[in-house]
C-alpha atoms as a PDB file:
ATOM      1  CA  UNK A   1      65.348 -19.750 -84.534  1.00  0.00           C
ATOM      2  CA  UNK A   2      63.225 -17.080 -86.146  1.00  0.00           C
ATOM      3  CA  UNK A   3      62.750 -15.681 -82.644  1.00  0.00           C
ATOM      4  CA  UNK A   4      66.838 -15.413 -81.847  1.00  0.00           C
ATOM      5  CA  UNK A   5      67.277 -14.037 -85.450  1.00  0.00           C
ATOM      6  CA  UNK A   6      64.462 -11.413 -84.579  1.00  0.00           C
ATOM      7  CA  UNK A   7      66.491 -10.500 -80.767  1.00  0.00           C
ATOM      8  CA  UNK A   8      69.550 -10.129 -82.748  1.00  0.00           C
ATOM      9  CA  UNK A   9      67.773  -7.331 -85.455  1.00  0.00           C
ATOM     10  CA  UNK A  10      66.381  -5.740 -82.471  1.00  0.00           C
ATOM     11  CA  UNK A  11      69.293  -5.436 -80.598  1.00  0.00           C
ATOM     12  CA  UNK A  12      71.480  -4.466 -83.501  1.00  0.00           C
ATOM     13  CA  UNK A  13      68.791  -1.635 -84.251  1.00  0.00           C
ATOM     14  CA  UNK A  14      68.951  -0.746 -81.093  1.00  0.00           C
ATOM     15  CA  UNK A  15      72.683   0.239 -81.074  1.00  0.00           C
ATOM     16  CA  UNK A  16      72.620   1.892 -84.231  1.00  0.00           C
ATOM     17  CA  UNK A  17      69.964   3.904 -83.176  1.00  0.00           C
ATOM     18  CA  UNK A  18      71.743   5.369 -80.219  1.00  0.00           C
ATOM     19  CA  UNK A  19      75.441   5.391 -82.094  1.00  0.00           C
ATOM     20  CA  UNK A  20      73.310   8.010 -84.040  1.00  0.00           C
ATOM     21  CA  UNK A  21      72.297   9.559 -81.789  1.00  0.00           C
ATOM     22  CA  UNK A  22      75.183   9.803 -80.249  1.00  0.00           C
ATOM     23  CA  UNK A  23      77.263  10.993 -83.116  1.00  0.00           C
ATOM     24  CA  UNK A  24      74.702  13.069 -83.595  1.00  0.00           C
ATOM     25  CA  UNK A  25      75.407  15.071 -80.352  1.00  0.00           C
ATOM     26  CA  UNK A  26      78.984  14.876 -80.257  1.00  0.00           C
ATOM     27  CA  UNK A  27      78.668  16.983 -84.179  1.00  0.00           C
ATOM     28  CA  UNK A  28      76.477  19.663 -82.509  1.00  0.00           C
ATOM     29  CA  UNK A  29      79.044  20.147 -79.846  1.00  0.00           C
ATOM     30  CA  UNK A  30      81.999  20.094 -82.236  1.00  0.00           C
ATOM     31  CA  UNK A  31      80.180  22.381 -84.377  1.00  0.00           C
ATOM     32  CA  UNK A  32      79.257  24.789 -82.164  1.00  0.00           C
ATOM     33  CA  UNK A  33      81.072  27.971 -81.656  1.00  0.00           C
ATOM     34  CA  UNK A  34      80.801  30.129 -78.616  1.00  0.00           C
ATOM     35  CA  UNK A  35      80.523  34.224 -79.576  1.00  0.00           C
ATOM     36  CA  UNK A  36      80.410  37.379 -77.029  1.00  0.00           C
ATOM     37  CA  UNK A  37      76.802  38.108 -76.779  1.00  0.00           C
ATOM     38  CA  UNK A  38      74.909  41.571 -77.492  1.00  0.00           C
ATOM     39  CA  UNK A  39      74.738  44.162 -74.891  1.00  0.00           C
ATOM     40  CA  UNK A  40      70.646  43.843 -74.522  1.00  0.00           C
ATOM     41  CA  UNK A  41      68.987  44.975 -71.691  1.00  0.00           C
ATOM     42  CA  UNK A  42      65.611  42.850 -72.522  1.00  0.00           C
ATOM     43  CA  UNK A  43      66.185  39.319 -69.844  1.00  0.00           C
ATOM     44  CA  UNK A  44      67.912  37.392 -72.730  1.00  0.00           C
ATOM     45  CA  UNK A  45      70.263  35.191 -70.046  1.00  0.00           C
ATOM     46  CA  UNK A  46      73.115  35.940 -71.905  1.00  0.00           C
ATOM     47  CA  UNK A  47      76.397  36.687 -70.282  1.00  0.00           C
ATOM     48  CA  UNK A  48      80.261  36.981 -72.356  1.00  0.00           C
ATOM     49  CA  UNK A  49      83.464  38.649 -71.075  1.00  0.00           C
ATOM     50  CA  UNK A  50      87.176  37.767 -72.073  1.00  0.00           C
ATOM     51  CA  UNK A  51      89.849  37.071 -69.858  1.00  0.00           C
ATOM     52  CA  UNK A  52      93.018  38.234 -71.087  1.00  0.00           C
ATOM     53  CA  UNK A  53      91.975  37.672 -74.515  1.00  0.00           C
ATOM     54  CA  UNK A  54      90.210  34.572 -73.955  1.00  0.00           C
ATOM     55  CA  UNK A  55      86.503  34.198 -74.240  1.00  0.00           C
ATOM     56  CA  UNK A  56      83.826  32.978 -71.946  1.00  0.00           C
ATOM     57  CA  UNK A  57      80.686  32.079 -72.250  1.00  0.00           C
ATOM     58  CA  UNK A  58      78.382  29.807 -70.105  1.00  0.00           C
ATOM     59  CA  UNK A  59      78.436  26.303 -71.292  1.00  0.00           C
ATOM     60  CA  UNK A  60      76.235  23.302 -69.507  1.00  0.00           C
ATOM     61  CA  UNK A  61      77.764  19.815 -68.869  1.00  0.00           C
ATOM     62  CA  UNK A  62      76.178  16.840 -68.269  1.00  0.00           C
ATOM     63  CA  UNK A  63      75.859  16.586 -64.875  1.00  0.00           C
ATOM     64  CA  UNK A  64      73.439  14.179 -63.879  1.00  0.00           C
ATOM     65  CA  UNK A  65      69.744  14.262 -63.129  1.00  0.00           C
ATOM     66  CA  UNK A  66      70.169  15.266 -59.249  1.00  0.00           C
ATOM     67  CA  UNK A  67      73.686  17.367 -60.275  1.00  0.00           C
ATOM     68  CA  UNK A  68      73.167  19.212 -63.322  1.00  0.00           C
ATOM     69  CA  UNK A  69      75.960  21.055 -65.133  1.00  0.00           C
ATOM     70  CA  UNK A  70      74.624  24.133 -65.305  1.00  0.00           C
ATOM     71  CA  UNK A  71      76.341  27.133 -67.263  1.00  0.00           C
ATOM     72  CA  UNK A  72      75.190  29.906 -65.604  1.00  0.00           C
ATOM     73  CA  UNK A  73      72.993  30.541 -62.218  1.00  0.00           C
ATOM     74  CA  UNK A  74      72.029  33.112 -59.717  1.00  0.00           C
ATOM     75  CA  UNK A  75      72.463  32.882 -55.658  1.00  0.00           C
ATOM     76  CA  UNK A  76      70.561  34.889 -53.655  1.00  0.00           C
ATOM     77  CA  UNK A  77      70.744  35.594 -49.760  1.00  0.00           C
ATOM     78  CA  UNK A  78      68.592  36.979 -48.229  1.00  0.00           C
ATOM     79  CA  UNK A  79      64.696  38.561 -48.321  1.00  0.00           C
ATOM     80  CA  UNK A  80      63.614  40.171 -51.622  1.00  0.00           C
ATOM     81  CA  UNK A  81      64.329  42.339 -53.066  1.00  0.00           C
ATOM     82  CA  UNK A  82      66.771  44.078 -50.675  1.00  0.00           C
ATOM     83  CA  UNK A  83      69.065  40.348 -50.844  1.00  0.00           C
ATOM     84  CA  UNK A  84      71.884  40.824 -48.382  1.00  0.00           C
ATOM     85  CA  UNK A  85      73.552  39.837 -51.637  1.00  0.00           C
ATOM     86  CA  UNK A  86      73.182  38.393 -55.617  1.00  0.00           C
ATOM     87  CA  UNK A  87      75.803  36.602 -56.901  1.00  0.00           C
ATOM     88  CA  UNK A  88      76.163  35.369 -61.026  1.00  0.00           C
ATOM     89  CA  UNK A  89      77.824  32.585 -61.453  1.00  0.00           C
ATOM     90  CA  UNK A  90      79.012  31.295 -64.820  1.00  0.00           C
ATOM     91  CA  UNK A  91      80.935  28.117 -65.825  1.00  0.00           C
ATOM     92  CA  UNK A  92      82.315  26.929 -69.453  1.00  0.00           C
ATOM     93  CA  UNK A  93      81.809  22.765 -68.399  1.00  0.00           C
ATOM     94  CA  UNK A  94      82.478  22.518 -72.556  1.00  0.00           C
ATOM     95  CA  UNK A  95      85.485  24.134 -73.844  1.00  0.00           C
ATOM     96  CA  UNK A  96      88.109  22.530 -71.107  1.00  0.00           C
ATOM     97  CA  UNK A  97      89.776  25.766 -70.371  1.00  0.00           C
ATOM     98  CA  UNK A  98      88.261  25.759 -66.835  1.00  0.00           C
ATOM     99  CA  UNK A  99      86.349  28.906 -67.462  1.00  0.00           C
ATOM    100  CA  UNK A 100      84.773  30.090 -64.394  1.00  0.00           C
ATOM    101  CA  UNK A 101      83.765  33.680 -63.139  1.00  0.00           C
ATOM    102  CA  UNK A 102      81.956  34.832 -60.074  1.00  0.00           C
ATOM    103  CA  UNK A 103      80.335  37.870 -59.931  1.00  0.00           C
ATOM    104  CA  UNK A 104      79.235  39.208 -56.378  1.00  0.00           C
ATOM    105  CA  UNK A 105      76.774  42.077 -55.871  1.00  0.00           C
ATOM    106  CA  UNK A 106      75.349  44.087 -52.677  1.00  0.00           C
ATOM    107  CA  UNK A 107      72.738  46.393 -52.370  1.00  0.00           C
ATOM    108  CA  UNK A 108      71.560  45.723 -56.215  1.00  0.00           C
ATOM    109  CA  UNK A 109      67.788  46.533 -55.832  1.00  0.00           C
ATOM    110  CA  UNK A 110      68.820  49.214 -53.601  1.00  0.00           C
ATOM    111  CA  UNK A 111      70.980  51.001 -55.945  1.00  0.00           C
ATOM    112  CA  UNK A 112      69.561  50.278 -59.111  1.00  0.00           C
ATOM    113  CA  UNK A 113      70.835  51.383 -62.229  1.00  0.00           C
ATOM    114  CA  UNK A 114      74.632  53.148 -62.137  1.00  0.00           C
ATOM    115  CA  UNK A 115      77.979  52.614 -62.214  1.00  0.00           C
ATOM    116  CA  UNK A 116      79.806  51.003 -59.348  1.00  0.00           C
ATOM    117  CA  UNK A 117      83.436  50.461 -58.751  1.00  0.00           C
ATOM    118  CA  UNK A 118      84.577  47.017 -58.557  1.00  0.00           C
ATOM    119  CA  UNK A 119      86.723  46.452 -55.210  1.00  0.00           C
ATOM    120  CA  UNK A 120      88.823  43.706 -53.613  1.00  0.00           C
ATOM    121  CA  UNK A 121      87.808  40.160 -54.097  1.00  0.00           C
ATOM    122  CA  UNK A 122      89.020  37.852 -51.419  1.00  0.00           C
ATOM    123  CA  UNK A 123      88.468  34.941 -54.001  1.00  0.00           C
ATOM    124  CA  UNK A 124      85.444  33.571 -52.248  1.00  0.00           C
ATOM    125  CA  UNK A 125      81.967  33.177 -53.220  1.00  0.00           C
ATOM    126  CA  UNK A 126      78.252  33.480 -51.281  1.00  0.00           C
ATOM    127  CA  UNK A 127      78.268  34.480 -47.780  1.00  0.00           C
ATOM    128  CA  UNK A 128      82.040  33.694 -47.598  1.00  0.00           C
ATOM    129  CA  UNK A 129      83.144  37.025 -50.058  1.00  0.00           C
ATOM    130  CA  UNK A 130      83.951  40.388 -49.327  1.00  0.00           C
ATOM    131  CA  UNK A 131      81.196  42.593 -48.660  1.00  0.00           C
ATOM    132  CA  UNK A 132      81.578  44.720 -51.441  1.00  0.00           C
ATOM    133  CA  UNK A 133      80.954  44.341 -55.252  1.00  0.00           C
ATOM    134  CA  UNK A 134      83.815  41.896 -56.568  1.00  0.00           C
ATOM    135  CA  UNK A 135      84.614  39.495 -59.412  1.00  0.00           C
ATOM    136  CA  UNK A 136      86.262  35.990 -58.703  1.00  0.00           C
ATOM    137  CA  UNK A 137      87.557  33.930 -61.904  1.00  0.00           C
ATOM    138  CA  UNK A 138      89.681  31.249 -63.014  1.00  0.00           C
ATOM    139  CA  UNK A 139      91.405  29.942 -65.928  1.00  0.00           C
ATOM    140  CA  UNK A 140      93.626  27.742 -67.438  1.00  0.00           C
ATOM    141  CA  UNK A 141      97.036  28.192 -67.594  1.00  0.00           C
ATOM    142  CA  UNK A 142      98.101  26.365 -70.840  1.00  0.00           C
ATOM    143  CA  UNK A 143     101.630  26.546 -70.204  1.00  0.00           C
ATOM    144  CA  UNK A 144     101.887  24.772 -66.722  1.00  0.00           C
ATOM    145  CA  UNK A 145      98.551  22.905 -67.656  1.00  0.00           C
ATOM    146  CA  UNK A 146      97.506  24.347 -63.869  1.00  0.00           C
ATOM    147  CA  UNK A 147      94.209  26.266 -63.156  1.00  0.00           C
ATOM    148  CA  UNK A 148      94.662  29.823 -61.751  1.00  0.00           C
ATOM    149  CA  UNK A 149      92.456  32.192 -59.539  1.00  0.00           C
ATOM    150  CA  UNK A 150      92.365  35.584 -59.682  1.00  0.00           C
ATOM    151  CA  UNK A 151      90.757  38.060 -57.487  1.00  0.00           C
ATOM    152  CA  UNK A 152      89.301  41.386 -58.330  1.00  0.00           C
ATOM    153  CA  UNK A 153      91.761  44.269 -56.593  1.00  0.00           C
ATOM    154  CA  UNK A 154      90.163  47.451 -54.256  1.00  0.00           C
ATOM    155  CA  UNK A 155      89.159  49.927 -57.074  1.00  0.00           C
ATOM    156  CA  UNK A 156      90.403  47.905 -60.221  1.00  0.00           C
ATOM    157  CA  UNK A 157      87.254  48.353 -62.388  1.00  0.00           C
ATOM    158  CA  UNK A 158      84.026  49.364 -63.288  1.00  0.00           C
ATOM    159  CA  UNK A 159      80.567  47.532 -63.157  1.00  0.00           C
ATOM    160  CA  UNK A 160      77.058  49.536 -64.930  1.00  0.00           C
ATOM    161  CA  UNK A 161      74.521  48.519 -64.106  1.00  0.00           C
ATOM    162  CA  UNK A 162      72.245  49.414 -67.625  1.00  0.00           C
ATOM    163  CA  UNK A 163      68.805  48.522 -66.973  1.00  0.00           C
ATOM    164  CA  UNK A 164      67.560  47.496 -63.297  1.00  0.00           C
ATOM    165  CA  UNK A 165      63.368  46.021 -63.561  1.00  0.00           C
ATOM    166  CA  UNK A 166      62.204  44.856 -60.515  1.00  0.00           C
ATOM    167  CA  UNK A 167      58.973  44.273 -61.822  1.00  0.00           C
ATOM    168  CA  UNK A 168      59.639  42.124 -64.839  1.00  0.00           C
ATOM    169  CA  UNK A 169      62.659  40.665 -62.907  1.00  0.00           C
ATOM    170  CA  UNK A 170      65.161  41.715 -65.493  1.00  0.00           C
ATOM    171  CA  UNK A 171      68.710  43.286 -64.595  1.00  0.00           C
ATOM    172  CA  UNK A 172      71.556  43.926 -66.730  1.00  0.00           C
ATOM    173  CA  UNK A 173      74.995  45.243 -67.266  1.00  0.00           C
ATOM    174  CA  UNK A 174      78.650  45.602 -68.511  1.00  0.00           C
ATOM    175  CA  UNK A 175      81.875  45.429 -66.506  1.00  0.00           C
ATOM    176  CA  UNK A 176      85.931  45.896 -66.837  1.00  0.00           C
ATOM    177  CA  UNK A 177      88.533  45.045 -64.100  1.00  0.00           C
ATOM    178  CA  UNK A 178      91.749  44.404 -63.278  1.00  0.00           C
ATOM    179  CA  UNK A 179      92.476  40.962 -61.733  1.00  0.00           C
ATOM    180  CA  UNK A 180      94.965  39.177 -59.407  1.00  0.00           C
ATOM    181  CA  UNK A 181      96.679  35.719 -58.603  1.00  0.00           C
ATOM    182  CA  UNK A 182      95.546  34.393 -55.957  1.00  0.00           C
ATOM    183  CA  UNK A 183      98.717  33.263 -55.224  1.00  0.00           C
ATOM    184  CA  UNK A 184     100.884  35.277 -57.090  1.00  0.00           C
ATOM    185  CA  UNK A 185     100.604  39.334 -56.725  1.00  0.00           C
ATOM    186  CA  UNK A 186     102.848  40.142 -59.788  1.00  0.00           C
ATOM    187  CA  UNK A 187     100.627  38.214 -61.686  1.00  0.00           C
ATOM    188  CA  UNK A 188      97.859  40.210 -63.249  1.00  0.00           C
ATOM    189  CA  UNK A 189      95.227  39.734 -65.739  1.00  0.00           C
ATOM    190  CA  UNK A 190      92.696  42.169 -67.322  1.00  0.00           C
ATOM    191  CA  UNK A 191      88.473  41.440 -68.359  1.00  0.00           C
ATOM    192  CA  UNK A 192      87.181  43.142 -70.945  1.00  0.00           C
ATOM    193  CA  UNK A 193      83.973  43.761 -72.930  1.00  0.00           C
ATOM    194  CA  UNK A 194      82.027  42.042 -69.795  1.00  0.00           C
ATOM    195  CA  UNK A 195      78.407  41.834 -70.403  1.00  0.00           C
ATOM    196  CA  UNK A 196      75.261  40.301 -68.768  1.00  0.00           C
ATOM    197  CA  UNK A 197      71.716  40.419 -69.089  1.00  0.00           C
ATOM    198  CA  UNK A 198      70.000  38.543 -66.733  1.00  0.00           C
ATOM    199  CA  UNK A 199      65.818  37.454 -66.063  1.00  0.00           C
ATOM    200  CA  UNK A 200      66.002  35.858 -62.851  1.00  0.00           C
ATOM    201  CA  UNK A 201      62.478  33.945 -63.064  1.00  0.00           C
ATOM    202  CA  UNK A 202      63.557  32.169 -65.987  1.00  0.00           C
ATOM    203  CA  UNK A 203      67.387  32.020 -65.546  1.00  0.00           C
ATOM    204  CA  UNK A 204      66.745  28.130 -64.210  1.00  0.00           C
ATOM    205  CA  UNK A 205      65.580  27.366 -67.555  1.00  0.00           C
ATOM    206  CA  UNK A 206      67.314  28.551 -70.166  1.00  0.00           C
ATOM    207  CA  UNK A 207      70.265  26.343 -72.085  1.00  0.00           C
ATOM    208  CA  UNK A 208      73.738  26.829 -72.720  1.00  0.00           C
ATOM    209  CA  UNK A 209      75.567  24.504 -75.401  1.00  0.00           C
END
């Protein structure tokens, strides 16, 4: 008897402890407000733009151990440094608005710090987009409850590069452009006040609530 009474505290702790901790998370997420990051140029993996007037931010899910949510990344191709192309990657997995933005450089280590003009994004990503630099992104359409693509257009925008160091494997930037439905020409959207600032050695670590 004492023995069944002492399975039944156990178990009962048991749940209580991981309601808490479960109510625990679900408050940090509620509480939490994404915020357009600084402009820094020191490897802070920090990375904010709005679409049309909406925010984004990188936000992790949770994935599972072999398939992690991950808010932002890097993809390479290629032999460092001079990649055949880099490619930034960033994903809101939090905020259910479907967030996602692709941002596809060439020649990066080649041309260093400058400003580039953004050019015509066929709406793919790695070795399947346009061989230029170009933005991909989607979004939620509220109205039709329908996600939407949108492709960078041939000289819509501008991307600085700020601050380019190879040697402390930092690079970072700010970028504007004028976007496109995929399927839909009339239908255009604008980014603003894009900004990234990016250390690619640690990148794999960092967090994003």
């Amino acid at each position: 008897m004492k023995q069944t009474l002492f399975k039944h505290k156990y178990t009962l702790l048991l749940f209580t402890l991981l309601f808490t901790l479960l109510s625990c998370s679900k408050d940090d997420d509620d509480t939490f407000t994404p915020t357009l990051p600084e402009a820094t140029q020191t490897g802070e993996n920090t990375f904010g733009c709005y679409i049309d007037g909406n925010l984004l931010t990188p936000r992790d899910g949770s994935g599972t151990f072999n398939n992690p949510d991950v808010g932002m990344k890097e993809i390479v191709l290629g032999t460092s440094p001079n990649y055949d192309y880099n490619e930034i990657r960033v994903r809101d997995f939090k905020s259910g608005n479907g967030g996602i933005i692709k941002i596809h450089f060439i020649d990066l280590h080649q041309n260093g710090e400058g400003t580039f003009t953004i050019n015509k994004s066929n709406c793919e990503d790695g070795i399947d987009a346009n061989n230029n630099i170009n933005i991909t992104c989607r979004w939620l359409d509220e109205t039709t409850q329908t996600y939407k693509w949108y492709c960078s257009i041939e000289n819509g925008g501008v991307l600085s590069i700020t601050k380019y160091d190879f040697n402390n494997k930092i690079y970072s930037g700010t970028f504007s452009c004028t976007m496109q439905n995929r399927d839909d020409s009339n239908d255009t959207i604008e980014i603003t006040q894009g900004r990234f600032d990016i250390k690619w050695n640690t990148l794999i670590y960092a967090n994003f609530p």
